[in-house]
N, C-alpha and C. Protein backbone atom coordinates (compact mmCIF):
# COMPACT_ATOMS: atom_id res chain seq x y z
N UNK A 1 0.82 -1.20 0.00
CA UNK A 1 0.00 0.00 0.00
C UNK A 1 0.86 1.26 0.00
N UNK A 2 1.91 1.14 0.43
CA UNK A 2 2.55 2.40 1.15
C UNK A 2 3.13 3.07 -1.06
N UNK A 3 3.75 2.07 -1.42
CA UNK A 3 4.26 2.17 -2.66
C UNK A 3 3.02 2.88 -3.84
N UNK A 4 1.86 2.57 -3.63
CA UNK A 4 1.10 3.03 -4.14
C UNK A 4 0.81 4.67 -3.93
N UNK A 5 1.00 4.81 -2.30
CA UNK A 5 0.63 6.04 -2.10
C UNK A 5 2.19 7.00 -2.38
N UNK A 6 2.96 6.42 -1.93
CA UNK A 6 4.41 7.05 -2.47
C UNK A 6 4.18 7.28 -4.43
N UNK A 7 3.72 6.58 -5.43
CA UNK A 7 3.74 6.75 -6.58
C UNK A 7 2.59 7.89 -6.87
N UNK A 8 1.56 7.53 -5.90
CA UNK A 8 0.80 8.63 -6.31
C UNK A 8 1.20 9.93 -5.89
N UNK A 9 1.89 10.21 -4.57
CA UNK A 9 2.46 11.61 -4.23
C UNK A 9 2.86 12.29 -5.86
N UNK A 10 4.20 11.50 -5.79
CA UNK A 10 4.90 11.78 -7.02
C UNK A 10 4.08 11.79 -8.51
N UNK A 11 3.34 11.58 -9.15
CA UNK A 11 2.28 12.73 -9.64
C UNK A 11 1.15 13.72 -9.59
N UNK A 12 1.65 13.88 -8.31
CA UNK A 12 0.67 15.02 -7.93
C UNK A 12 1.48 16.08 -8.76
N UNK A 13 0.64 17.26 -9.48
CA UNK A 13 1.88 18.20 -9.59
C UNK A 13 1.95 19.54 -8.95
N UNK A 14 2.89 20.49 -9.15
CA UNK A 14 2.98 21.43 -7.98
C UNK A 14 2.01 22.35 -7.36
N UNK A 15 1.26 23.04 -8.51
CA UNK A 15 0.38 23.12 -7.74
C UNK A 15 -0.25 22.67 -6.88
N UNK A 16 -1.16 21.65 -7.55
CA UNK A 16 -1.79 21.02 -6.42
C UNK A 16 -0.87 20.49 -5.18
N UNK A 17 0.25 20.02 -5.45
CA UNK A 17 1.10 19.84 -3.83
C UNK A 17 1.17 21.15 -3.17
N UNK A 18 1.23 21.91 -3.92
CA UNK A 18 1.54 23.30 -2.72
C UNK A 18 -0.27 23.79 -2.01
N UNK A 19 -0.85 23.72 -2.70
CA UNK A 19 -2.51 23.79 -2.22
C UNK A 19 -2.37 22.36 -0.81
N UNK A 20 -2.19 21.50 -1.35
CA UNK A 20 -2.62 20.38 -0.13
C UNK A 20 -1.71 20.62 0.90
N UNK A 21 -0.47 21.05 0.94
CA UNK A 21 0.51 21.52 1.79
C UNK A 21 0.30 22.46 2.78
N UNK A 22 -0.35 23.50 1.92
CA UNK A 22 -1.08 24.02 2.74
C UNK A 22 -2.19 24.36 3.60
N UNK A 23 -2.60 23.33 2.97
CA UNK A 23 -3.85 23.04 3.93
C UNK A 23 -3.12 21.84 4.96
N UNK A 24 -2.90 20.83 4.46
CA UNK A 24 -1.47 20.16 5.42
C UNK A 24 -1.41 20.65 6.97
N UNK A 25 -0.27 22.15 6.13
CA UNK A 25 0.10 23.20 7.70
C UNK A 25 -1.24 23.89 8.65
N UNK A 26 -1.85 24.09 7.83
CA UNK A 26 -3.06 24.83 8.75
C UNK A 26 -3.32 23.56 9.53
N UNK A 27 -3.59 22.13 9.55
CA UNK A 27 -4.46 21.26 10.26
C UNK A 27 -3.51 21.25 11.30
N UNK A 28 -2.08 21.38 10.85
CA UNK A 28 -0.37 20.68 11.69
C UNK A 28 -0.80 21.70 13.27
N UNK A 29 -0.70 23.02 12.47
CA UNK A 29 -1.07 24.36 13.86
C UNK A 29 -2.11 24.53 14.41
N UNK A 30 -3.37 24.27 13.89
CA UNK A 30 -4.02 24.09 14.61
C UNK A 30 -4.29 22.52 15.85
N UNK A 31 -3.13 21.72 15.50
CA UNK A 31 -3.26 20.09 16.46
C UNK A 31 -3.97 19.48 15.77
N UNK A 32 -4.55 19.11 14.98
CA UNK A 32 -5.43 18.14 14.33
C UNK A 32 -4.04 16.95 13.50
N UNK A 33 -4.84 15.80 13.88
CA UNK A 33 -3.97 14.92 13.36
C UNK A 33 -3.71 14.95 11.68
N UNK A 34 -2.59 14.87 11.32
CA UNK A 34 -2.59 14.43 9.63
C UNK A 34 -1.68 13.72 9.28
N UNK A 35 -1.88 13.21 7.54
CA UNK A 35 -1.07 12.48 6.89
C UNK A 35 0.43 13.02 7.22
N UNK A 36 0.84 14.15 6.84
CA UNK A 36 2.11 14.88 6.73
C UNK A 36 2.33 14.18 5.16
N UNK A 37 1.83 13.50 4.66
CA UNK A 37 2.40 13.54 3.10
C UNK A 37 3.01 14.37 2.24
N UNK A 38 2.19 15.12 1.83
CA UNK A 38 2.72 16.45 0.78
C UNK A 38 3.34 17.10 1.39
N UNK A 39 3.33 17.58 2.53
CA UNK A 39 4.45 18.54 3.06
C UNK A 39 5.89 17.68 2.76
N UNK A 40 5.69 16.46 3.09
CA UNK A 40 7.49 15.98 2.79
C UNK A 40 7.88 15.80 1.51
N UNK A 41 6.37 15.58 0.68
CA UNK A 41 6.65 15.10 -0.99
C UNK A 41 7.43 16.34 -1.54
N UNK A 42 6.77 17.13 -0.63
CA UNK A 42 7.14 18.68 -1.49
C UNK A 42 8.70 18.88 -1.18
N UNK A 43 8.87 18.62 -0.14
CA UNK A 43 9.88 19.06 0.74
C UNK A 43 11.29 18.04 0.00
N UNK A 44 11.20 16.57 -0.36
CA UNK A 44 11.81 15.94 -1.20
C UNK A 44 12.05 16.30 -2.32
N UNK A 45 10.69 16.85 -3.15
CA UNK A 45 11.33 17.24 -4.28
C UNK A 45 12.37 18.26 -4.61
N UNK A 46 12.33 18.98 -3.79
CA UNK A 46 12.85 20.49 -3.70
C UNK A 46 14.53 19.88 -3.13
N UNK A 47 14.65 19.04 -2.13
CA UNK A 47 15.81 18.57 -1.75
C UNK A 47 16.43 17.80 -2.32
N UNK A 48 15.70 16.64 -2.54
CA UNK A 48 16.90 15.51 -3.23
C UNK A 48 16.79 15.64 -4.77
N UNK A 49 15.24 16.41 -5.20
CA UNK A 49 15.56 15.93 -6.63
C UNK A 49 15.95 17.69 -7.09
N UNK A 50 16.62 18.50 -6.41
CA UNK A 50 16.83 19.81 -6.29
C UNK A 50 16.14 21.00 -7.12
N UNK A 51 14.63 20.75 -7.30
CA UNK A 51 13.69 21.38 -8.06
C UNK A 51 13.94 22.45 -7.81
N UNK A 52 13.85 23.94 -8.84
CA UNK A 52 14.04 25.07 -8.12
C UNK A 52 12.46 25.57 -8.33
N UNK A 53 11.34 24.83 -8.80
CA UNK A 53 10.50 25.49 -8.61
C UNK A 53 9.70 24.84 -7.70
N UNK A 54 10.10 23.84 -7.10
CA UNK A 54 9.79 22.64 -5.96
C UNK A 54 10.68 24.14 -4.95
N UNK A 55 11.53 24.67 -4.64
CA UNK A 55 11.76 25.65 -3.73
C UNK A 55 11.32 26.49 -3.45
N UNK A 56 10.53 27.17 -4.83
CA UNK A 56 9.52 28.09 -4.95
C UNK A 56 8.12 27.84 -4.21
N UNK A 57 7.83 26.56 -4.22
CA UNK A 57 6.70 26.60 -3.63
C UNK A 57 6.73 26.57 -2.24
N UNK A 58 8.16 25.41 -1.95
CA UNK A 58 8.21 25.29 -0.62
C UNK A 58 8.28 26.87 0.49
N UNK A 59 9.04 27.83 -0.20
CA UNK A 59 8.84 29.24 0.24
C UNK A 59 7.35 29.63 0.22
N UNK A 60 6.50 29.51 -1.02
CA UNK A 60 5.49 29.80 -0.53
C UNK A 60 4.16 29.38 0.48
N UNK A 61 4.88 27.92 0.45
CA UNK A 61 3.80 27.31 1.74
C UNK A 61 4.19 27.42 3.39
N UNK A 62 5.54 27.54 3.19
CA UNK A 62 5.71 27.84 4.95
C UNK A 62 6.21 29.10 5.43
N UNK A 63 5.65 30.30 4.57
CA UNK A 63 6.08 31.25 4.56
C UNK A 63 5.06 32.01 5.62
N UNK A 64 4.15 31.29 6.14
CA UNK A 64 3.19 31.89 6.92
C UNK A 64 3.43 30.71 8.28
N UNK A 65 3.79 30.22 8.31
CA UNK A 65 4.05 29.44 8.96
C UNK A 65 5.64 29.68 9.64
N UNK A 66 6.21 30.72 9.22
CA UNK A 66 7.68 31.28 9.43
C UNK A 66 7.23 32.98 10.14
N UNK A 67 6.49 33.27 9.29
CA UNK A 67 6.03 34.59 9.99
C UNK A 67 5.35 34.60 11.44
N UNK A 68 5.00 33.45 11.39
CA UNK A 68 4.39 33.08 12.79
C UNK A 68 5.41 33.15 13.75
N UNK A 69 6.23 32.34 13.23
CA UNK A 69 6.97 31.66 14.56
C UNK A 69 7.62 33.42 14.74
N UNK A 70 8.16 34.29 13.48
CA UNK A 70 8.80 35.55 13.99
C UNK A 70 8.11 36.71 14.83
N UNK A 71 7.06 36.67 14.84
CA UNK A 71 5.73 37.42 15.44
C UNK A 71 5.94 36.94 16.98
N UNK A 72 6.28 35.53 16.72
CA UNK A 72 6.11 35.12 18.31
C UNK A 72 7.51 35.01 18.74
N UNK A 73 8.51 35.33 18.15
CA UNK A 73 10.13 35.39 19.07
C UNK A 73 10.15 35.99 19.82
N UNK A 74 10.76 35.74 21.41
CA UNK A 74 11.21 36.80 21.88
C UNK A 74 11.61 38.12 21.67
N UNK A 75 12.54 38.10 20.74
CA UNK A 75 13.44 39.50 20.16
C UNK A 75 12.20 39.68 19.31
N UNK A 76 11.08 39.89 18.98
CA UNK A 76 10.06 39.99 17.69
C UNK A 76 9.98 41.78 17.71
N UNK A 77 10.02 42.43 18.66
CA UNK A 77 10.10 43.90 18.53
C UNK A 77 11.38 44.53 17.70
N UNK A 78 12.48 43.67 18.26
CA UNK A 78 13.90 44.73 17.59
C UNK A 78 13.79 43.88 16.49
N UNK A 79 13.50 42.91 15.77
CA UNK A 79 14.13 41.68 14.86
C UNK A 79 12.73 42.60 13.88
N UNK A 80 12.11 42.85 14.52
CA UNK A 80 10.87 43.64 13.21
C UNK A 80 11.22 44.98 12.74
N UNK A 81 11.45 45.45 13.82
CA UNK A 81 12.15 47.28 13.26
C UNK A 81 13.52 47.09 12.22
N UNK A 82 14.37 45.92 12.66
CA UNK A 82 15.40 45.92 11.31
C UNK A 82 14.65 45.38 10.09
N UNK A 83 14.33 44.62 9.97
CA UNK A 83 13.76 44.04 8.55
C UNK A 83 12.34 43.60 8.65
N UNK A 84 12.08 42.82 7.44
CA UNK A 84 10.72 42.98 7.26
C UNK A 84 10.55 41.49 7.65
N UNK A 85 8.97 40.42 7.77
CA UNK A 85 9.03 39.30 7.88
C UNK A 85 9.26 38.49 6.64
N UNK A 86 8.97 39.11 5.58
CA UNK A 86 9.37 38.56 4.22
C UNK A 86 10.90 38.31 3.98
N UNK A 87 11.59 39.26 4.50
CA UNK A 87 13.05 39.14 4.33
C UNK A 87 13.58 37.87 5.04
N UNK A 88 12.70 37.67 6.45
CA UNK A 88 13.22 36.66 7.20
C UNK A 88 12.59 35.18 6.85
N UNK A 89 11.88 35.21 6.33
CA UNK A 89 11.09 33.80 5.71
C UNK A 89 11.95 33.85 4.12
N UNK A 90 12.21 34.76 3.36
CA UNK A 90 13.45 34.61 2.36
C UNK A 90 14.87 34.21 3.20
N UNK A 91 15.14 34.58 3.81
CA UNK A 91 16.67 34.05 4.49
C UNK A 91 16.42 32.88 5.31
N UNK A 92 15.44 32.46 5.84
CA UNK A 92 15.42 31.35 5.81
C UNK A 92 15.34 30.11 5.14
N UNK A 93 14.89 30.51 4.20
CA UNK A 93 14.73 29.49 2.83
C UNK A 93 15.80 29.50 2.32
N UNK A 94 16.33 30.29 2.39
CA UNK A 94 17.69 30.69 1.56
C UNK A 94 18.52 29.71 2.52
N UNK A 95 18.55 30.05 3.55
CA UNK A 95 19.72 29.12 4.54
C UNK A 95 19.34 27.88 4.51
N UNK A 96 17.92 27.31 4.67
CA UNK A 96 17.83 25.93 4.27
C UNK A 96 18.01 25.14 3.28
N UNK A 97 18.04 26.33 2.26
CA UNK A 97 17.98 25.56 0.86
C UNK A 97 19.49 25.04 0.83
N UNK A 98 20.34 26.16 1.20
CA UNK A 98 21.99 25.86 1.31
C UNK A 98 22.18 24.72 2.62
N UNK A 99 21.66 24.53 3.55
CA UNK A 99 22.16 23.59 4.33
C UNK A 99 21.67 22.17 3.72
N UNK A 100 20.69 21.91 2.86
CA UNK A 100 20.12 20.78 1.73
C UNK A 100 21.11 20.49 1.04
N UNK A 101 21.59 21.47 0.49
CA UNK A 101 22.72 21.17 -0.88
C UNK A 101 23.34 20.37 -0.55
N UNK A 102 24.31 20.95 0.74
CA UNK A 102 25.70 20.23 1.36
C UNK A 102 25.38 19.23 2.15
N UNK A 103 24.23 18.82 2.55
CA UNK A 103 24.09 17.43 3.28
C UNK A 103 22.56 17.38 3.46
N UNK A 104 21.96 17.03 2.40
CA UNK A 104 20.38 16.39 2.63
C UNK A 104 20.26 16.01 3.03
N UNK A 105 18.87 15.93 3.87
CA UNK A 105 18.32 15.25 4.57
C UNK A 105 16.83 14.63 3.82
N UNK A 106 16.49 13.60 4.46
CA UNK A 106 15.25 13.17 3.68
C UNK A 106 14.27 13.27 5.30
N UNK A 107 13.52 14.24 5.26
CA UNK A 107 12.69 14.32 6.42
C UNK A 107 11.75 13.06 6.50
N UNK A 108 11.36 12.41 7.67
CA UNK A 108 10.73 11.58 8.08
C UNK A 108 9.28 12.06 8.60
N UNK A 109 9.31 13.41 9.29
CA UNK A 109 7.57 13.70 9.32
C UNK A 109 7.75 15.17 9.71
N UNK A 110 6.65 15.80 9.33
CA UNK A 110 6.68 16.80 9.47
C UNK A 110 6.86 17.81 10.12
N UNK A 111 6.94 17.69 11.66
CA UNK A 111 7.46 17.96 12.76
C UNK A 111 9.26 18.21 12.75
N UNK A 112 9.80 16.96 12.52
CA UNK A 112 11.06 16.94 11.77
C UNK A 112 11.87 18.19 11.34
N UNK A 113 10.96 18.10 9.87
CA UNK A 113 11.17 19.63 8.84
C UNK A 113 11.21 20.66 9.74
N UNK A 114 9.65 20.77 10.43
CA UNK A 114 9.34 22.09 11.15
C UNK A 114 10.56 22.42 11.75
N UNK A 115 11.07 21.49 13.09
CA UNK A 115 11.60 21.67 13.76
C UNK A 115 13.02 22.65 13.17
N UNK A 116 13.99 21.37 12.31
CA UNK A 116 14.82 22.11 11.48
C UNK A 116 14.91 23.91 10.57
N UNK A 117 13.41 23.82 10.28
CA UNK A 117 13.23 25.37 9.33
C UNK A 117 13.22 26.56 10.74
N UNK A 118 12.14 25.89 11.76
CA UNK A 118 12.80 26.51 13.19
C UNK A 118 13.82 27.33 13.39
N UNK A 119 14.68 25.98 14.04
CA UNK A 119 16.07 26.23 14.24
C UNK A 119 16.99 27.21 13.22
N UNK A 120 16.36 26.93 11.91
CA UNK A 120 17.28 28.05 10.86
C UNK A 120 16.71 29.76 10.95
N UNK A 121 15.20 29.50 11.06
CA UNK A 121 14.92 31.05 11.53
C UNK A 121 15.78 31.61 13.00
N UNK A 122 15.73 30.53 13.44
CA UNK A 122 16.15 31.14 15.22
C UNK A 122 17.74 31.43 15.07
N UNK A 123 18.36 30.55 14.39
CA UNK A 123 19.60 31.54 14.10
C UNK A 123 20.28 32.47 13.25
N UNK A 124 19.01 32.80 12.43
CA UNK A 124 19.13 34.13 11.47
C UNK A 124 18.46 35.39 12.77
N UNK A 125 17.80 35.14 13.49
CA UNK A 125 17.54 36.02 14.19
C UNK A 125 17.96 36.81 15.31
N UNK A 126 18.81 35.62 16.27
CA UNK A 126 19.85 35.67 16.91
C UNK A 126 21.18 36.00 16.30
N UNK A 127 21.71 35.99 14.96
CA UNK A 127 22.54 36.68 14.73
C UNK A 127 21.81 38.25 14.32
N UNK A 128 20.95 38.46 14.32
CA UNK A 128 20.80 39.97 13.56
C UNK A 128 20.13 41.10 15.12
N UNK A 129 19.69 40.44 16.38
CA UNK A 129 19.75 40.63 17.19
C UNK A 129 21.71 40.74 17.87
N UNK A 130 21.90 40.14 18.10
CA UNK A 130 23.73 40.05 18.23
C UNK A 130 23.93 41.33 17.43
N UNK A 131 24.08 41.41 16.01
CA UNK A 131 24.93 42.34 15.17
C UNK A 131 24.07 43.67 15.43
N UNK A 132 22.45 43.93 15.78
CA UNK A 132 22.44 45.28 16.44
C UNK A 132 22.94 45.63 17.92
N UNK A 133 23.24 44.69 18.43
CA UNK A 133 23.46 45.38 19.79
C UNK A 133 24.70 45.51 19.76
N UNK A 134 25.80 45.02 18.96
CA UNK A 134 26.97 45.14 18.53
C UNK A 134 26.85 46.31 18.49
N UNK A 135 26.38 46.65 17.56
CA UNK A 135 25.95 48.31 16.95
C UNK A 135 25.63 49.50 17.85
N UNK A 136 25.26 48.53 18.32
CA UNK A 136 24.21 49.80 19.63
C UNK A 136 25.80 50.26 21.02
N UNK A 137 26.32 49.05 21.10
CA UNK A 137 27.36 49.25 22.33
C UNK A 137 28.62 50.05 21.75
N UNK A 138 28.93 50.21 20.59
CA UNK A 138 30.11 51.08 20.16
C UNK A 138 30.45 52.30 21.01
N UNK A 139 31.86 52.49 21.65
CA UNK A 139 32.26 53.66 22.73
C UNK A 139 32.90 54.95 21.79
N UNK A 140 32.23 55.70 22.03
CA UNK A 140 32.51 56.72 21.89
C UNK A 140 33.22 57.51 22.87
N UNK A 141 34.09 58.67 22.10
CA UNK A 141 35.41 58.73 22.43
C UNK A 141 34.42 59.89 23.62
N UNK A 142 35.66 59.96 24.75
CA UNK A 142 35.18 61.01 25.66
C UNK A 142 35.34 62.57 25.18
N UNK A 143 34.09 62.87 25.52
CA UNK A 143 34.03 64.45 25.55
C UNK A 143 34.42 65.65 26.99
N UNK A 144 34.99 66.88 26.40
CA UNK A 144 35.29 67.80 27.45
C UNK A 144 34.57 68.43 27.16
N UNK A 145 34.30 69.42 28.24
CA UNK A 145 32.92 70.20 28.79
C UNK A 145 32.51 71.29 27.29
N UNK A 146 33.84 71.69 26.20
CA UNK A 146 33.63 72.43 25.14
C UNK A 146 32.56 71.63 23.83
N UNK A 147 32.69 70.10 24.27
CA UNK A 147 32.15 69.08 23.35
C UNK A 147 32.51 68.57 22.17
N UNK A 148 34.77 69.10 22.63
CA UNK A 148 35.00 68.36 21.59
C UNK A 148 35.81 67.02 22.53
N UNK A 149 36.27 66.19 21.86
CA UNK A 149 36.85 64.96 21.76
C UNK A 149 38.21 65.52 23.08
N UNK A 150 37.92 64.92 23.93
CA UNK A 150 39.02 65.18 24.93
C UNK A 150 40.29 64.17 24.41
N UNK A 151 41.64 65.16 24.29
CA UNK A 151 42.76 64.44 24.69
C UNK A 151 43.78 64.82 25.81
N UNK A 152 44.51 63.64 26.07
CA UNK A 152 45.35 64.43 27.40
C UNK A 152 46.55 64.68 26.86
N UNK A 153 46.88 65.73 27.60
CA UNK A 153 47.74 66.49 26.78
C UNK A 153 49.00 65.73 27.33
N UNK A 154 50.04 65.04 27.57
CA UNK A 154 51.09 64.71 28.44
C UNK A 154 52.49 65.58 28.19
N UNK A 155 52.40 66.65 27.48
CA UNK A 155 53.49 67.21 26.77
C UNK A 155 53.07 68.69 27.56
N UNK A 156 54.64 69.51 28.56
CA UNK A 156 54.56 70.45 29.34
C UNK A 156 55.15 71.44 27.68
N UNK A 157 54.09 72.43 27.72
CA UNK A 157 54.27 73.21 26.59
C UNK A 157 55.72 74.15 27.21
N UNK A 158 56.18 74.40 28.39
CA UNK A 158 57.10 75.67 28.44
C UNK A 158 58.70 74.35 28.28
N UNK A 159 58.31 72.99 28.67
CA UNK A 159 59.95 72.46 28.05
C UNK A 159 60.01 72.20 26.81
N UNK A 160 58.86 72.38 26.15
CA UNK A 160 59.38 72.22 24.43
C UNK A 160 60.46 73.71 24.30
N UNK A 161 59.72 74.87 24.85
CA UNK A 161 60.24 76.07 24.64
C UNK A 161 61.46 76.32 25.13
């Protein structure tokens, strides 16, 4: 049975996988039990058989499903004033797609995936949190009461003379 339903995944075509996918994710977040099928069919094609329009979709089905999780980060106030959530559901795809290249994985259920696309938002975010406060702590040089740039002078002006 299982071979049957594995052959039929594989002509489903993209559209329709990205429609059932997404309906898929809505049942996943809301707790309702499911197949997880198409989410991985999709998620295979895009990985092992390196579809780039199998990537395309996969961006567009968990792209709400990425905005979520950034809405709900901790850092979600400063991580929103730098960029947008589109940028961060693009860099995440982007980073997953590159961590696929160099060592695929063939996800086992959908939870799995989630977990992984997770973990890749959470450390695009944590670095861009890091690199503003980087930003933010830079010392500035001390000022004297005129408001320019204090230096000390260590040089007695009357033994130069």
């Amino acid at each position: 049975m299982a071979i049957c339903i594995d052959e039929a995944l594989d002509e489903i075509g993209l559209t329709a996988l990205s429609v059932l996918c997404i309906n898929e994710l809505s049942l996943y977040r809301r707790k309702i039990l499911v197949e997880e099928g198409y989410c991985l069919e999709l998620l295979r094609r895009a990985i092992l058989q390196q579809s780039d329009q199998a990537w395309v979709v996969v961006q567009e089905c968990f792209s709400e499903t990425i905005c979520y999780w950034v809405r709900s980060h901790s850092s979600r106030d400063t991580v929103l004033l730098l960029d947008t959530e589109e940028n961060y559901v693009a860099q995440t795809i982007a980073r997953f797609w590159y961590a696929m290249r160099e060592r695929p994985i063939t996800f086992t259920s959908l939870s799995a995936a989630l977990s992984y696309l997770r973990a890749t938002l959470n450390g695009i975010l944590i670095d861009t949190v890091r690199l503003y406060h980087r930003c933010q702590n830079v010392p500035l040089a001390e000022m004297d009461v005129a408001g320019e740039p204090f230096i000390e002078d260590t040089l007695d002006g009357e033994s130069i003379w």
